[in-house]
C-alpha atoms as a PDB file:
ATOM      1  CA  UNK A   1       0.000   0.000   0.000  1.00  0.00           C
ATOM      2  CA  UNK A   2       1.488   3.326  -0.941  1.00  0.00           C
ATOM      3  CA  UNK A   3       1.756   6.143   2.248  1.00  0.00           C
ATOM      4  CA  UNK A   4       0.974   9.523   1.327  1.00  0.00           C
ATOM      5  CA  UNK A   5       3.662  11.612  -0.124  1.00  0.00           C
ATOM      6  CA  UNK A   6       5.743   8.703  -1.441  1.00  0.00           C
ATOM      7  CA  UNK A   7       5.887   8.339  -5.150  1.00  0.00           C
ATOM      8  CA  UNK A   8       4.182   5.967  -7.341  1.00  0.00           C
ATOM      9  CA  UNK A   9       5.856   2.807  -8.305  1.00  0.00           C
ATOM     10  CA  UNK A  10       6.119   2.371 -11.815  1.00  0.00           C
ATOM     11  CA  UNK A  11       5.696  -1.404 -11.766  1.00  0.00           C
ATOM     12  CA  UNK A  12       2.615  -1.125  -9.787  1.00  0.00           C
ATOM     13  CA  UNK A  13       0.030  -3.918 -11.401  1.00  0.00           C
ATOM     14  CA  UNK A  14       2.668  -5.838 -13.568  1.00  0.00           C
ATOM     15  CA  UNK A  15       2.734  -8.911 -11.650  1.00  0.00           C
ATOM     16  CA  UNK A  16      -1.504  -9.058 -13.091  1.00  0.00           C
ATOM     17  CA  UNK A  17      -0.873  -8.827 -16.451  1.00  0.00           C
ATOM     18  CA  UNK A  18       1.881 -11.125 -16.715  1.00  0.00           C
ATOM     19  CA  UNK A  19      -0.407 -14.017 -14.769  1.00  0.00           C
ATOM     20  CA  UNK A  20      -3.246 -12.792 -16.877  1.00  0.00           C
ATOM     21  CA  UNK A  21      -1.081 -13.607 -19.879  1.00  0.00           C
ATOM     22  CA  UNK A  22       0.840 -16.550 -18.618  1.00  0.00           C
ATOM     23  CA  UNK A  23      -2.461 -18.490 -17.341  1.00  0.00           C
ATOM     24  CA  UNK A  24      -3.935 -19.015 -21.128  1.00  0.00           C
ATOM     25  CA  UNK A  25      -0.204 -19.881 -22.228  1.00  0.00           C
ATOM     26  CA  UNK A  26      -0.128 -22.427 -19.649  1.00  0.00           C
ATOM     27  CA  UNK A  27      -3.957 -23.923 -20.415  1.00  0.00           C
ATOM     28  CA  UNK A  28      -2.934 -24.110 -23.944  1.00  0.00           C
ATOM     29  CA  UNK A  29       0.420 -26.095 -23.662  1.00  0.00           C
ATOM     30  CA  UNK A  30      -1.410 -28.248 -21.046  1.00  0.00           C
ATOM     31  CA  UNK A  31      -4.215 -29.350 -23.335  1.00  0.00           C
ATOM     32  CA  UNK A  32      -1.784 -29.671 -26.380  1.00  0.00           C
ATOM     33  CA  UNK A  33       0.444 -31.966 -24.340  1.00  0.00           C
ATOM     34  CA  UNK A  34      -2.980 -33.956 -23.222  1.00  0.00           C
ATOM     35  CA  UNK A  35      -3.813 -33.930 -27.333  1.00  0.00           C
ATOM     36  CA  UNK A  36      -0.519 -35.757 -28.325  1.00  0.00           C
ATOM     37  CA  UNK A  37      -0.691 -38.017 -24.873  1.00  0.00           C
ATOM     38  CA  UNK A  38      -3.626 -39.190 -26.739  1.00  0.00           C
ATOM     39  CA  UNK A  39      -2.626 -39.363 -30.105  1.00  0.00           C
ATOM     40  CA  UNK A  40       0.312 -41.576 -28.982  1.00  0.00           C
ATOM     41  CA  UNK A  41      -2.152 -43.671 -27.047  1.00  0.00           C
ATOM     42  CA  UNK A  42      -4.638 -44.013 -30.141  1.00  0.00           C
ATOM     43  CA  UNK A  43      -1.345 -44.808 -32.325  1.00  0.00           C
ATOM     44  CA  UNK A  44      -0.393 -47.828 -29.814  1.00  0.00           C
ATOM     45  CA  UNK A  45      -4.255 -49.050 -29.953  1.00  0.00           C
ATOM     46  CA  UNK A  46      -3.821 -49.013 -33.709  1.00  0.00           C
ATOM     47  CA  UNK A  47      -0.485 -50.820 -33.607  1.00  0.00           C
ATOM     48  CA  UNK A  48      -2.065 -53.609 -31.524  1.00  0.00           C
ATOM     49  CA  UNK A  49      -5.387 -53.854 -33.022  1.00  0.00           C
ATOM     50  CA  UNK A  50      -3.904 -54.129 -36.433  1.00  0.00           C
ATOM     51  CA  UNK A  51      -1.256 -56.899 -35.268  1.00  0.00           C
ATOM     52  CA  UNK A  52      -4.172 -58.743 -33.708  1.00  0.00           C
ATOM     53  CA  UNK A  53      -6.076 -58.603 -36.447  1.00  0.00           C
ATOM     54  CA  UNK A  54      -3.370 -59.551 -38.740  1.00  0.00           C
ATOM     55  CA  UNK A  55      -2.089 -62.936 -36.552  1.00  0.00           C
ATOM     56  CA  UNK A  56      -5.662 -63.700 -36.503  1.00  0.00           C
ATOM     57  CA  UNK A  57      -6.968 -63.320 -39.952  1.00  0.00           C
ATOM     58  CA  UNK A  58      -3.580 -65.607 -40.894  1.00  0.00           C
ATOM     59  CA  UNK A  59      -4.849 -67.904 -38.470  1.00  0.00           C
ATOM     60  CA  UNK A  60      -7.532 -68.581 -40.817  1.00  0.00           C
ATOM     61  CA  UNK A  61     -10.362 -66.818 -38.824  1.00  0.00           C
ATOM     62  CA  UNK A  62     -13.638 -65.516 -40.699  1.00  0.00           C
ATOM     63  CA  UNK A  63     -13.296 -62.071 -41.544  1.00  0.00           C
ATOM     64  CA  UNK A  64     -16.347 -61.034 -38.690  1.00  0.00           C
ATOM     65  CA  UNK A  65     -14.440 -62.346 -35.916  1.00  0.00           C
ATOM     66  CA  UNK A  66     -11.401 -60.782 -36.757  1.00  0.00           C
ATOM     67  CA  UNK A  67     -13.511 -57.114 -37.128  1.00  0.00           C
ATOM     68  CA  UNK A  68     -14.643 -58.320 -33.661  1.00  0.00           C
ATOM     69  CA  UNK A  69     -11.126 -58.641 -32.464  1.00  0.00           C
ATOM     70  CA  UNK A  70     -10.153 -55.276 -34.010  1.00  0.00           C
ATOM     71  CA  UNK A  71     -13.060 -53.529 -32.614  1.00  0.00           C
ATOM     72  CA  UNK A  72     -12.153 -54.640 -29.039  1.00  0.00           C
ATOM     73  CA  UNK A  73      -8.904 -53.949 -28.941  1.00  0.00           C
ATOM     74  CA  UNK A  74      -9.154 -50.291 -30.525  1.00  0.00           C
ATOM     75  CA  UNK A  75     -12.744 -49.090 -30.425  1.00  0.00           C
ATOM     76  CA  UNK A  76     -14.238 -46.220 -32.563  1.00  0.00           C
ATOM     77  CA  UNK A  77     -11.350 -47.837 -35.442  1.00  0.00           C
ATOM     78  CA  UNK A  78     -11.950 -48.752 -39.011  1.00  0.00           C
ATOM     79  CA  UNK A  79     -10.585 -51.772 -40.079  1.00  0.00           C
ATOM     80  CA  UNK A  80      -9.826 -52.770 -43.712  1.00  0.00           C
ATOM     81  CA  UNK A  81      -8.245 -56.733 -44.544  1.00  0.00           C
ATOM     82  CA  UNK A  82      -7.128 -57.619 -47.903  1.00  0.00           C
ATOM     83  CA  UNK A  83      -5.245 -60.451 -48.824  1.00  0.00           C
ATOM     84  CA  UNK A  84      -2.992 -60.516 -51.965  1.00  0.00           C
ATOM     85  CA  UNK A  85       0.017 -63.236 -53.344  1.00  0.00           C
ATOM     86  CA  UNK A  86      -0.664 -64.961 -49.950  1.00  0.00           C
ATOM     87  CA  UNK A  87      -0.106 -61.879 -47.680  1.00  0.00           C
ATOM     88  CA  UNK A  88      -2.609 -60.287 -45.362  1.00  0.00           C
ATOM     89  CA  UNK A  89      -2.550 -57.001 -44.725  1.00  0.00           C
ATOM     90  CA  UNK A  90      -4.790 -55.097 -41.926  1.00  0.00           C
ATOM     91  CA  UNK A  91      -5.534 -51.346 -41.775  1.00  0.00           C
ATOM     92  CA  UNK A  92      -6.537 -49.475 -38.961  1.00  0.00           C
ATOM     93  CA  UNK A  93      -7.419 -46.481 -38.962  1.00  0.00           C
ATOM     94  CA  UNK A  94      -8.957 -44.023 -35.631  1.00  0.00           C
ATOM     95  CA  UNK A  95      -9.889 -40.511 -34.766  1.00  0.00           C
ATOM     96  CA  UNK A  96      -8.066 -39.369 -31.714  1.00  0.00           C
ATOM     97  CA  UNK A  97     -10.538 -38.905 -29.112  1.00  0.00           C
ATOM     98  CA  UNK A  98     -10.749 -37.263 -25.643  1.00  0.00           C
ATOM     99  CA  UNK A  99     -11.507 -33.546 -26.772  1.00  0.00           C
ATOM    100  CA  UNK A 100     -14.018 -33.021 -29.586  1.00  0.00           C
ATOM    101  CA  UNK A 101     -11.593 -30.625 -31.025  1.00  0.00           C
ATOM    102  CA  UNK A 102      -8.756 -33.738 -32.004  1.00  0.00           C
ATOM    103  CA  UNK A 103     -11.668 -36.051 -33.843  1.00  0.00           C
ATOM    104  CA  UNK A 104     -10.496 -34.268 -36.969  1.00  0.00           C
ATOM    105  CA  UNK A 105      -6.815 -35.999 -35.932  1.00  0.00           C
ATOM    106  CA  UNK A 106      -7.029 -40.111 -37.283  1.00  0.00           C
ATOM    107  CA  UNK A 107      -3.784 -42.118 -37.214  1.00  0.00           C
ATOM    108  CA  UNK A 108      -3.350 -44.919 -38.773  1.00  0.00           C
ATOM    109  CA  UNK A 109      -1.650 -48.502 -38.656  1.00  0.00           C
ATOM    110  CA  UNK A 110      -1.003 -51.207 -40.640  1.00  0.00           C
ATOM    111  CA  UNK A 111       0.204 -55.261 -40.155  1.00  0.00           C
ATOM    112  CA  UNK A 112       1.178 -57.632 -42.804  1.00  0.00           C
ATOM    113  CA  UNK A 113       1.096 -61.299 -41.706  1.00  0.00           C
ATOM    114  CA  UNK A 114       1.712 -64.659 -44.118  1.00  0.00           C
ATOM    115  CA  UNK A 115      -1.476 -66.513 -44.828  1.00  0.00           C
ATOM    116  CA  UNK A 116      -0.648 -69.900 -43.202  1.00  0.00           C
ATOM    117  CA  UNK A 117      -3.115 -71.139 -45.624  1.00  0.00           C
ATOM    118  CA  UNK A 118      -0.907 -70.671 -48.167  1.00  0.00           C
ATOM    119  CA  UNK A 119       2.156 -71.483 -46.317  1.00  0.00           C
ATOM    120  CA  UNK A 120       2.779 -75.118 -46.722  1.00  0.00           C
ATOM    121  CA  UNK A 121       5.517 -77.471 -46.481  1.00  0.00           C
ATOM    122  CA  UNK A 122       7.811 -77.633 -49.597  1.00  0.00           C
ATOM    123  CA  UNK A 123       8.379 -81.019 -49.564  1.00  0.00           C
ATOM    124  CA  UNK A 124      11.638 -80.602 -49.265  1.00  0.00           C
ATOM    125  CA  UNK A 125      14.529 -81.530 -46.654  1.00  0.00           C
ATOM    126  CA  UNK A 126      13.770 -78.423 -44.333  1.00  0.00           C
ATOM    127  CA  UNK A 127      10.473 -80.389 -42.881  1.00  0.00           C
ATOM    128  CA  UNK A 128      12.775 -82.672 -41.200  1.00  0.00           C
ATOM    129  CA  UNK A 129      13.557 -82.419 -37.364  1.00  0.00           C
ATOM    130  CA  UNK A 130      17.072 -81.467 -37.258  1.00  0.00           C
ATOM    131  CA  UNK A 131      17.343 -83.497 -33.845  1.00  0.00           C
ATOM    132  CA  UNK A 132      16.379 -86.792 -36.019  1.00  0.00           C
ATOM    133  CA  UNK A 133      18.894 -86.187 -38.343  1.00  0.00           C
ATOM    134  CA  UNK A 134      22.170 -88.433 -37.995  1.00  0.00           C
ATOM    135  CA  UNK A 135      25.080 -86.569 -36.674  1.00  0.00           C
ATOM    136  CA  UNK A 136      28.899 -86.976 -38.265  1.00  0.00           C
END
């Protein structure tokens, strides 16, 4: 508080500005780090759902229970399978959620997997048990 007859402090009401500024600045950065927290999160989801999807659907599974699969291990995803010169390949694909303003953020993942289908033996030497085989 300022007596009477002292002068005026010329950094009087500084200290409520800068909070007033530094407050939002701090809000922002805090919900911007909470937006890629989640993005990274969504990301790992993807990862897993689409390696899930991809051991599964090479296991042979029908295409429904592997959407199951997918849809339980990242939820809110969209899944796409295709299968081409015996390899299977699963896309997922999911908003990032949390805030309604990162929805209009998707990432994306993909995992390729050998049809075992398709993988058979070749008939060949290698489909012996190399403990069986006589030693020198």
């Amino acid at each position: 508080m300022r007596r009477p007859g002292q002068p005026r402090q010329p950094d009087a009401g500084y200290a409520t500005v800068e909070a007033a500024l530094a407050i939002p600045s701090l809000v922002l950065f805090t919900v911007a780090l909470a937006g890629i927290l989640a993005g990274l999160a969504t990301q790992i989801r993807c990862v897993d759902a689409a390696r899930l999807g991809a051991r599964a659907a090479a296991r042979g599974e029908p295409a429904a229970a592997v959407q199951t699969a997918v849809a339980r291990a990242a939820p809110g995803a969209t899944v796409r399978i295709t299968t081409e010169d015996g390899l299977i390949r699963v896309s997922v694909a999911a908003p990032v959620a949390g805030l309604p303003m990162l929805r209009a953020f998707t990432v994306h993942a993909e995992a390729y997997e050998a049809d075992e289908a398709t993988v058979g033996d070749e008939g060949g030497e290698g489909s012996e048990n190399p403990d069986d085989a006589p030693g020198p």
